[in-house]
Protein backbone atom coordinates (compact mmCIF):
# COMPACT_ATOMS: atom_id res chain seq x y z
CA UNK A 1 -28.38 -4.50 3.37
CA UNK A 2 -25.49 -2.24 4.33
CA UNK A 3 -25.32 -3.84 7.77
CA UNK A 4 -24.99 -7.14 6.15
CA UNK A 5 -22.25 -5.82 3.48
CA UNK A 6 -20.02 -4.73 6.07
CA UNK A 7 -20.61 -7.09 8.28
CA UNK A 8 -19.18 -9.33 5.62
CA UNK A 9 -16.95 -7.39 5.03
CA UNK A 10 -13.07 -8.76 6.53
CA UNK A 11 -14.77 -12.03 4.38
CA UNK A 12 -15.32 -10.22 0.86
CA UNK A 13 -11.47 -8.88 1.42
CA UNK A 14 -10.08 -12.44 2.43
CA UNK A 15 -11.48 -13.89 -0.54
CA UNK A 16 -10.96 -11.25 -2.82
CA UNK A 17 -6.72 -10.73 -1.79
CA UNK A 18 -6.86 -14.76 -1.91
CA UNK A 19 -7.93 -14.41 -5.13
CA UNK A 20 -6.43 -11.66 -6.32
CA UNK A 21 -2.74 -12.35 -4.88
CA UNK A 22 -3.21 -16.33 -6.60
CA UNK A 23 -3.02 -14.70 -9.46
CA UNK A 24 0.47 -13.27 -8.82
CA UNK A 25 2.13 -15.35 -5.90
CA UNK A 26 -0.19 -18.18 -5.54
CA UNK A 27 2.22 -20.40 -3.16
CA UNK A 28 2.78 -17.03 -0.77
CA UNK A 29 -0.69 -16.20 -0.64
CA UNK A 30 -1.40 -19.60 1.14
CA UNK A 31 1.66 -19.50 3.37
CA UNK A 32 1.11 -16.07 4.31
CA UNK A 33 -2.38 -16.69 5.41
CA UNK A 34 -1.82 -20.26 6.93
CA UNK A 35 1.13 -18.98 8.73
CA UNK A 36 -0.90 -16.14 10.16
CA UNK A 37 -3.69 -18.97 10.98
CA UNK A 38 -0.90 -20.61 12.78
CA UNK A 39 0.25 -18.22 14.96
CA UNK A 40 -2.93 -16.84 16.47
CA UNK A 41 -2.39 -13.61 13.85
CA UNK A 42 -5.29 -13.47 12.19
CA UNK A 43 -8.94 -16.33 12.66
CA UNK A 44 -9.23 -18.48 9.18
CA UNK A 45 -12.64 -19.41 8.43
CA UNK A 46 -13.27 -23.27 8.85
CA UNK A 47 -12.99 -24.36 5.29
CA UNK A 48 -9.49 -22.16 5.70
CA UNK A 49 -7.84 -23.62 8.43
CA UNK A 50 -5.93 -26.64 6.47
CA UNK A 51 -3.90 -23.49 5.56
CA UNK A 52 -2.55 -23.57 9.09
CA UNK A 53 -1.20 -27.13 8.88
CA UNK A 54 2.08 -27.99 9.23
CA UNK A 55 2.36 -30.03 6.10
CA UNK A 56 0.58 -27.22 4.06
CA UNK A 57 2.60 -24.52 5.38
CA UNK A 58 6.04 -26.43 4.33
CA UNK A 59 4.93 -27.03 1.24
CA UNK A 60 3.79 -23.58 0.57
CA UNK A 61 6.81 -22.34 1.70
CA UNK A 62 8.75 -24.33 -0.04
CA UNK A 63 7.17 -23.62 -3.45
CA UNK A 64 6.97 -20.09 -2.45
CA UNK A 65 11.13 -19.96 -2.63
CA UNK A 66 11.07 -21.87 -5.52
CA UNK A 67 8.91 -18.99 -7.56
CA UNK A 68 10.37 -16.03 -5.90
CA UNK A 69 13.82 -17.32 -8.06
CA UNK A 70 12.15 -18.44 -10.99
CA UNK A 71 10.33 -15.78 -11.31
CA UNK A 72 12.79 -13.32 -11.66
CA UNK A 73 14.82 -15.06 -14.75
CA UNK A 74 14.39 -13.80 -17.63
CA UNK A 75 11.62 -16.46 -19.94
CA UNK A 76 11.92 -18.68 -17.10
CA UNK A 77 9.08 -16.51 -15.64
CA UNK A 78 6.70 -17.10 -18.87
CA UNK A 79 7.54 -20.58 -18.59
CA UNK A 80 6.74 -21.03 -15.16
CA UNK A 81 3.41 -18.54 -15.60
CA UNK A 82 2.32 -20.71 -18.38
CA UNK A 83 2.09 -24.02 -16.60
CA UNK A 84 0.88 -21.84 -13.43
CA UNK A 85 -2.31 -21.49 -15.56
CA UNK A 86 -3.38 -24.78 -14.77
CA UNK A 87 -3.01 -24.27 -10.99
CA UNK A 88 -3.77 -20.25 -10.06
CA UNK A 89 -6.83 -20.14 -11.62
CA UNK A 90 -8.53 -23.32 -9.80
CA UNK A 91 -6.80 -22.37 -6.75
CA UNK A 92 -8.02 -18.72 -6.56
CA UNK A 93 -11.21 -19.88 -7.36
CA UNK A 94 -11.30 -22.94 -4.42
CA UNK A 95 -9.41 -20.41 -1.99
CA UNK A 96 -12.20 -17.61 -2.85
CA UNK A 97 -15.05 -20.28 -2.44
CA UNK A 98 -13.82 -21.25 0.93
CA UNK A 99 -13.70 -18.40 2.54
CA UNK A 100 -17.69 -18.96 2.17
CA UNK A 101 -17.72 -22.33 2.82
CA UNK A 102 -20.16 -21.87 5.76
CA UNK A 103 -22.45 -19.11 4.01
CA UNK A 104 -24.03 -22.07 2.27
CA UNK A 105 -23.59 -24.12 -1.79
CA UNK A 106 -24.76 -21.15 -3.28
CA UNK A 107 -22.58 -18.67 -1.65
CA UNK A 108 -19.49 -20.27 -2.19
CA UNK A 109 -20.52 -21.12 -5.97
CA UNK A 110 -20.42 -17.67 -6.60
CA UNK A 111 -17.38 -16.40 -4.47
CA UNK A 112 -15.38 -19.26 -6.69
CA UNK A 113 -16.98 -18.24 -10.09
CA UNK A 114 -16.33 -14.09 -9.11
CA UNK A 115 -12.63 -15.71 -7.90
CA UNK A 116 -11.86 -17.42 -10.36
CA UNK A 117 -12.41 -14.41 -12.83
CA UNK A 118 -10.32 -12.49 -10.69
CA UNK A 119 -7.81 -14.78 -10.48
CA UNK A 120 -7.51 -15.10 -14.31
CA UNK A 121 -7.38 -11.67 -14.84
CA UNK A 122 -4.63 -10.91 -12.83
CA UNK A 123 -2.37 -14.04 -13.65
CA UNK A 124 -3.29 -12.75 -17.77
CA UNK A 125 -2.08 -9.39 -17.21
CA UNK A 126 1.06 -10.66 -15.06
CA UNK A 127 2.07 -13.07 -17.53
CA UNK A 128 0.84 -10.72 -20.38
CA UNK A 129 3.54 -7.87 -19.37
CA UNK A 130 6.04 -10.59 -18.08
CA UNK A 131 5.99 -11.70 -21.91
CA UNK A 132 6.25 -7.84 -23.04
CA UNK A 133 9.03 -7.56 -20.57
CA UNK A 134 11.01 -10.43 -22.30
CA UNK A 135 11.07 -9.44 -25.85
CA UNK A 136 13.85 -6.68 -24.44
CA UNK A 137 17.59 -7.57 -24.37
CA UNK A 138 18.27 -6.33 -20.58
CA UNK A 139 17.18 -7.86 -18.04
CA UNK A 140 16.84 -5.49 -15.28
CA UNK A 141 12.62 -4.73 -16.15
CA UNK A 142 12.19 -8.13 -15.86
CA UNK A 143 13.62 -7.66 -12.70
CA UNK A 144 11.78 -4.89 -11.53
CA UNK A 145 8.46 -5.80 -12.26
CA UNK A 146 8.97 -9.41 -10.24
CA UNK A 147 10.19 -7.37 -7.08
CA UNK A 148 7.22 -4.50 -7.90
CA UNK A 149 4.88 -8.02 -7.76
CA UNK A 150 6.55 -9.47 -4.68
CA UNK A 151 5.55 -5.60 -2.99
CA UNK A 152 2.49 -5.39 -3.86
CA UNK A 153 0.96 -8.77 -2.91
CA UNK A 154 2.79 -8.44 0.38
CA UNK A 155 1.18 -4.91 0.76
CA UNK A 156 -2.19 -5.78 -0.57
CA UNK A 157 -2.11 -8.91 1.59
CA UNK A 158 -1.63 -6.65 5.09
CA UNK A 159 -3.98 -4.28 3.42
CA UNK A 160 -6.92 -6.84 3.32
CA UNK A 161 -6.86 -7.96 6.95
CA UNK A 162 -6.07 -4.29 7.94
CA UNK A 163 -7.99 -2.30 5.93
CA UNK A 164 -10.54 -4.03 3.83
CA UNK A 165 -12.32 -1.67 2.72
CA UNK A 166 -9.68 0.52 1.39
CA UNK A 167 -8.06 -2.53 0.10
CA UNK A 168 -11.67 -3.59 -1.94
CA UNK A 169 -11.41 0.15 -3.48
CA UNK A 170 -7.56 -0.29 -4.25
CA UNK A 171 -8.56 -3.52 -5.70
CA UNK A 172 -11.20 -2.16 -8.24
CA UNK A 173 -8.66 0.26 -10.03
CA UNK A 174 -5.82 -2.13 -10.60
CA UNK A 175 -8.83 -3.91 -12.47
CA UNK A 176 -9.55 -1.76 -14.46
CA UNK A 177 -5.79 -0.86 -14.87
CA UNK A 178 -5.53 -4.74 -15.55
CA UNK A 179 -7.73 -5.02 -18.32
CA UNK A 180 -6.74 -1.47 -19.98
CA UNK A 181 -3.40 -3.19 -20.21
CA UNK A 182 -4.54 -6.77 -21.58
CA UNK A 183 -6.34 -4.48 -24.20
CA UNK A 184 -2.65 -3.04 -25.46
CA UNK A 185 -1.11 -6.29 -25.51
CA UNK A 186 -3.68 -8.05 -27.03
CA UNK A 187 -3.40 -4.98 -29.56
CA UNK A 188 0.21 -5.04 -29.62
CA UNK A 189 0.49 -8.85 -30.61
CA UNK A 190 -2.22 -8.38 -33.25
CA UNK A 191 0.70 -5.58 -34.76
CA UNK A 192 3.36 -8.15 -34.14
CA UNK A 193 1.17 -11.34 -35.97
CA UNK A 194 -0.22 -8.76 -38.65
CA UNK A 195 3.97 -7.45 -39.63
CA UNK A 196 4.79 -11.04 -39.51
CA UNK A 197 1.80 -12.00 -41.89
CA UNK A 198 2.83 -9.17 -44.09
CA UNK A 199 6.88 -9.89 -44.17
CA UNK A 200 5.59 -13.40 -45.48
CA UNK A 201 3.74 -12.48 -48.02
CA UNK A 202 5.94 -10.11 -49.18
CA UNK A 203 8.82 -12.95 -49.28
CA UNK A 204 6.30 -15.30 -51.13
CA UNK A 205 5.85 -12.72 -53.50
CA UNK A 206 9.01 -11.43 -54.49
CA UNK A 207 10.24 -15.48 -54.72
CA UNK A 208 7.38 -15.57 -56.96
CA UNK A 209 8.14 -12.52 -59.23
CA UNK A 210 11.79 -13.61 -59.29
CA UNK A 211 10.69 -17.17 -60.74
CA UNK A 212 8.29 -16.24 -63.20
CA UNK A 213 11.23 -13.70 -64.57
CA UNK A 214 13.95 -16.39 -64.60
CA UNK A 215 10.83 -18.56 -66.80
CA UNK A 216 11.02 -15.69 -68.94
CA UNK A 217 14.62 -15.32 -69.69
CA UNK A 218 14.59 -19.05 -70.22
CA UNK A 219 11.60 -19.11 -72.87
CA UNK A 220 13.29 -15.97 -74.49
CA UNK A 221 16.39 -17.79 -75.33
């Protein structure tokens, strides 16, 4: 079983940083890989190599420009993650399942359901903190944590084909460092819902104390 594990190995790292990076840079991820495809860098599997077309490549391109701006303005970036929702997730889990595409149905069921998780999870906790990241006045983290993304998927996606295994390891702490963080801003917007719940029932109150006094001068006289 461990011959067949790392024989599969330079697979289980291809889909996982497809995956995984779809979740951050979803149009960079597929020109990345295509152009590598293209150029004799790096052997796509079959179900893989429409990445390598021309077409595909210029429109991955293109759309990769297009987020590396609007990802870096300030609520821009949570507008653009929030439609992105519909797309990264189905993507990562398609670009995940095709990696297997030859490995048989079964296979590449469960590399897209396993990719598709992963891909959620990272697009939650990017647009999660992006959202954090907003409610401040300057700008600059915003800023910062788009270029921090833009390094990382370019250094996870040369650690995949490079090193997979180290990359696979890598992979499983930002995981877990991904969902210790959706934990605190899940908690932190429960605060934020819970103060607002409170500030309006302590408005509805007071309105209501203030009436019933005015009632009472009013009978009194």
């Amino acid at each position: 079983m461990m011959n067949a594990l790392h024989a599969h190995l330079p697979d289980l790292a291809l889909a996982a940083a497809l995956a995984w990076g779809a979740g951050l840079r979803l149009y960079f991820v597929v020109f990345a890989f295509g152009l590598a495809g293209f150029l004799g860098w790096w052997p796509l599997p079959a179900h893989l190599q429409v990445l390598q077309h021309p077409l595909v490549l210029g429109a991955a391109g293109f759309m990769a420009v297009v987020e590396l701006f609007a990802d870096k303005v300030p609520w821009l970036d949570s507008l653009w993650d929030s439609v992105h929702t519909l797309i990264r997730i189905p993507a990562g889990a398609a670009l995940a399942a095709a990696v297997f595409g030859d490995a048989g149905t079964a296979a590449a069921t469960a590399a897209a359901l396993l990719g598709g998780s992963l891909t959620a999870t990272t697009h939650l906790t990017k647009s999660g903190a992006r959202a954090a990241a907003n409610t401040s006045p300057e700008p600059f983290s915003n800023l910062a944590l788009s270029s921090a993304e833009d390094g990382l998927v370019l250094g996870g996606t040369w650690l995949a084909v490079t090193q997979p295994l180290l990359f696979l390891g890598l992979l499983a702490l930002f995981l877990l460092g991904a969902v210790l963080l959706l934990r605190m801003l899940v908690r932190g917007a429960r605060r934020l819902i819970g103060r607002g719940t409170g500030t309006g029932r302590s408005a509805t109150a007071t309105g209501a104390a203030g009436s019933n006094g005015s009632g009472g001068g009013g009978s009194g006289r």
